[in-house]
N, C-alpha and C. Protein backbone atom coordinates (compact mmCIF):
# COMPACT_ATOMS: atom_id res chain seq x y z
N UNK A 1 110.55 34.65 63.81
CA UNK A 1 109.91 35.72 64.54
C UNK A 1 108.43 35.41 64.75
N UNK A 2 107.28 35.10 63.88
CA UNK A 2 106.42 34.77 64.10
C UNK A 2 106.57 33.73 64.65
N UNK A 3 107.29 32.48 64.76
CA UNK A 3 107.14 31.61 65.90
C UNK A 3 107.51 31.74 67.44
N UNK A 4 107.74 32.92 67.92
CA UNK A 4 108.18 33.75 68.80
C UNK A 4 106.75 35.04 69.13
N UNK A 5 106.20 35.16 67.87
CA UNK A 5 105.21 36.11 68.50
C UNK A 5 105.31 37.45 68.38
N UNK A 6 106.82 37.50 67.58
CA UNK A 6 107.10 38.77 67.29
C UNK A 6 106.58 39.54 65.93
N UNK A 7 105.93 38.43 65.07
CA UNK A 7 105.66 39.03 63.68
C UNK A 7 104.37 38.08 63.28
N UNK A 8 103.81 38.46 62.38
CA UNK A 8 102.70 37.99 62.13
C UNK A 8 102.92 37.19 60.95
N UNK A 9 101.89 36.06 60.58
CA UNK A 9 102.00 35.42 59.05
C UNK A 9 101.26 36.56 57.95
N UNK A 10 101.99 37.14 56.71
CA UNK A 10 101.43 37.49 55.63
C UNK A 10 101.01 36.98 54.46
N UNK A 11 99.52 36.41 55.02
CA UNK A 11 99.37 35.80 54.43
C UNK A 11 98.68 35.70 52.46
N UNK A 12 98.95 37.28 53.03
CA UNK A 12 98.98 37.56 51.11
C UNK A 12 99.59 36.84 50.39
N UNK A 13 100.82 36.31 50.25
CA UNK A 13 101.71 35.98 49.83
C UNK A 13 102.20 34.46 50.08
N UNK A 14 102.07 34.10 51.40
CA UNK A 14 101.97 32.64 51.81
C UNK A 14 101.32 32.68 53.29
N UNK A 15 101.79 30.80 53.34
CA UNK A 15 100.73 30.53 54.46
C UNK A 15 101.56 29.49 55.12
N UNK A 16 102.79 29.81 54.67
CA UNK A 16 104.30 29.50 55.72
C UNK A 16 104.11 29.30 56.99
N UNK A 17 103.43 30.41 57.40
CA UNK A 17 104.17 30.49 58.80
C UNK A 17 102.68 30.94 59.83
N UNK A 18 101.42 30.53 59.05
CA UNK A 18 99.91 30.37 59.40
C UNK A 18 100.34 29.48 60.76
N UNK A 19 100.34 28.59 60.90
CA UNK A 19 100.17 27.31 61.95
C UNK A 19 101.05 28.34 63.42
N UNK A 20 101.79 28.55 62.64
CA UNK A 20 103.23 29.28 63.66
C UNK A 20 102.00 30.74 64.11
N UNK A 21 101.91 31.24 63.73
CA UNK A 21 101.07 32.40 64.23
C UNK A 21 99.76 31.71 65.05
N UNK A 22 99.17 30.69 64.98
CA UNK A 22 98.19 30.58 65.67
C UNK A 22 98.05 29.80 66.65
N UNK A 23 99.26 29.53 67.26
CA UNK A 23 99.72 28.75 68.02
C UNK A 23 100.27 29.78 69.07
N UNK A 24 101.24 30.59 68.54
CA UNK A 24 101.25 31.76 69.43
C UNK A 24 100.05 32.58 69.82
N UNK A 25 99.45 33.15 69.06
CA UNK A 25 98.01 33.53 69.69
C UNK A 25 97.42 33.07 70.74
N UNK A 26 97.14 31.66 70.49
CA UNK A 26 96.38 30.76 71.63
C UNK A 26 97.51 31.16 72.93
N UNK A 27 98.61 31.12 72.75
CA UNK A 27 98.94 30.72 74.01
C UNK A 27 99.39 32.33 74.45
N UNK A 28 98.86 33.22 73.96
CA UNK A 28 99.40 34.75 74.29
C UNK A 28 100.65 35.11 74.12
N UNK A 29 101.46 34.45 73.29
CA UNK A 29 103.13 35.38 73.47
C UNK A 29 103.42 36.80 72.54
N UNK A 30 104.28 37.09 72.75
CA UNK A 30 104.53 38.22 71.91
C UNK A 30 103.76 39.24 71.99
N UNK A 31 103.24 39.56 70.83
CA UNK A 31 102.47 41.29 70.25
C UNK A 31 101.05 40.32 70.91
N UNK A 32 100.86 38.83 70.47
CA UNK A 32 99.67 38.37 71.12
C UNK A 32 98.96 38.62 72.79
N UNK A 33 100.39 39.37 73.46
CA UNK A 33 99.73 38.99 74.92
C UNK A 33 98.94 39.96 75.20
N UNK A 34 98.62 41.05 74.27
CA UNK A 34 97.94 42.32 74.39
C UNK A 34 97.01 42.52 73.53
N UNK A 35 96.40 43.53 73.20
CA UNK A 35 96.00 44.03 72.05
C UNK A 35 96.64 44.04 70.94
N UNK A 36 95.84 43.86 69.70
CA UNK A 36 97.42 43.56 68.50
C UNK A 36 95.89 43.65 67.57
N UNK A 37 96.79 44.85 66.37
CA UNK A 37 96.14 45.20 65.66
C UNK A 37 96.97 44.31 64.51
N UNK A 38 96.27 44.14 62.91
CA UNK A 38 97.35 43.36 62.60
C UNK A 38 97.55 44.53 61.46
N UNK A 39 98.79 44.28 60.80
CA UNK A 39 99.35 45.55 60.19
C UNK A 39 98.51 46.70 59.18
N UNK A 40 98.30 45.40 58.04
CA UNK A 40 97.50 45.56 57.31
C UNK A 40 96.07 46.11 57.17
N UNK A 41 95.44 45.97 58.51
CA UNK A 41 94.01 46.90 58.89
C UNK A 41 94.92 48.32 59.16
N UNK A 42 95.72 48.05 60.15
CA UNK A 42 96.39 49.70 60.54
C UNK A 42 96.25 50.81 59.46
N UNK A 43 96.68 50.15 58.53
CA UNK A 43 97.09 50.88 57.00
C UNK A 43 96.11 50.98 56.20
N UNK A 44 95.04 49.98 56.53
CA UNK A 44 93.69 50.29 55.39
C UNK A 44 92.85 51.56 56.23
N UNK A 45 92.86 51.63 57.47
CA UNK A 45 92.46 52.90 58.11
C UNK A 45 92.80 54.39 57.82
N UNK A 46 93.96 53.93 57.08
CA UNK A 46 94.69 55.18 56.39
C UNK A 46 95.97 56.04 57.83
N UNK A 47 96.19 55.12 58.51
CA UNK A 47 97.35 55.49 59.84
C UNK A 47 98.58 55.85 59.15
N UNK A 48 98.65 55.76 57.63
CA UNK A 48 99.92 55.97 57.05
C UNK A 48 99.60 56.42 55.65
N UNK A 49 100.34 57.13 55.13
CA UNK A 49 100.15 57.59 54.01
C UNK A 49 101.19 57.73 53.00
């Protein structure tokens, strides 16, 4: 999925799938072709409780 653009690398935990996320970025696919918040800020904003 992140090599698709559909999910992001978490990289709390690993750094698997780092290269794969920033490769999509560059080239805009996925959640990348827009605005894209990444999850983890969403939630430190407090958007969820």
């Amino acid at each position: 999925m992140v090599a698709n653009g559909w999910a992001v690398a978490y990289r709390k935990y690993s750094v698997d799938y780092v290269a794969d996320e920033e490769r999509v970025k560059r080239a805009k696919l996925g959640v990348w072709s827009g605005s894209f918040e990444m999850p983890w800020e969403w939630r430190e904003r407090g958007a969820v409780h």
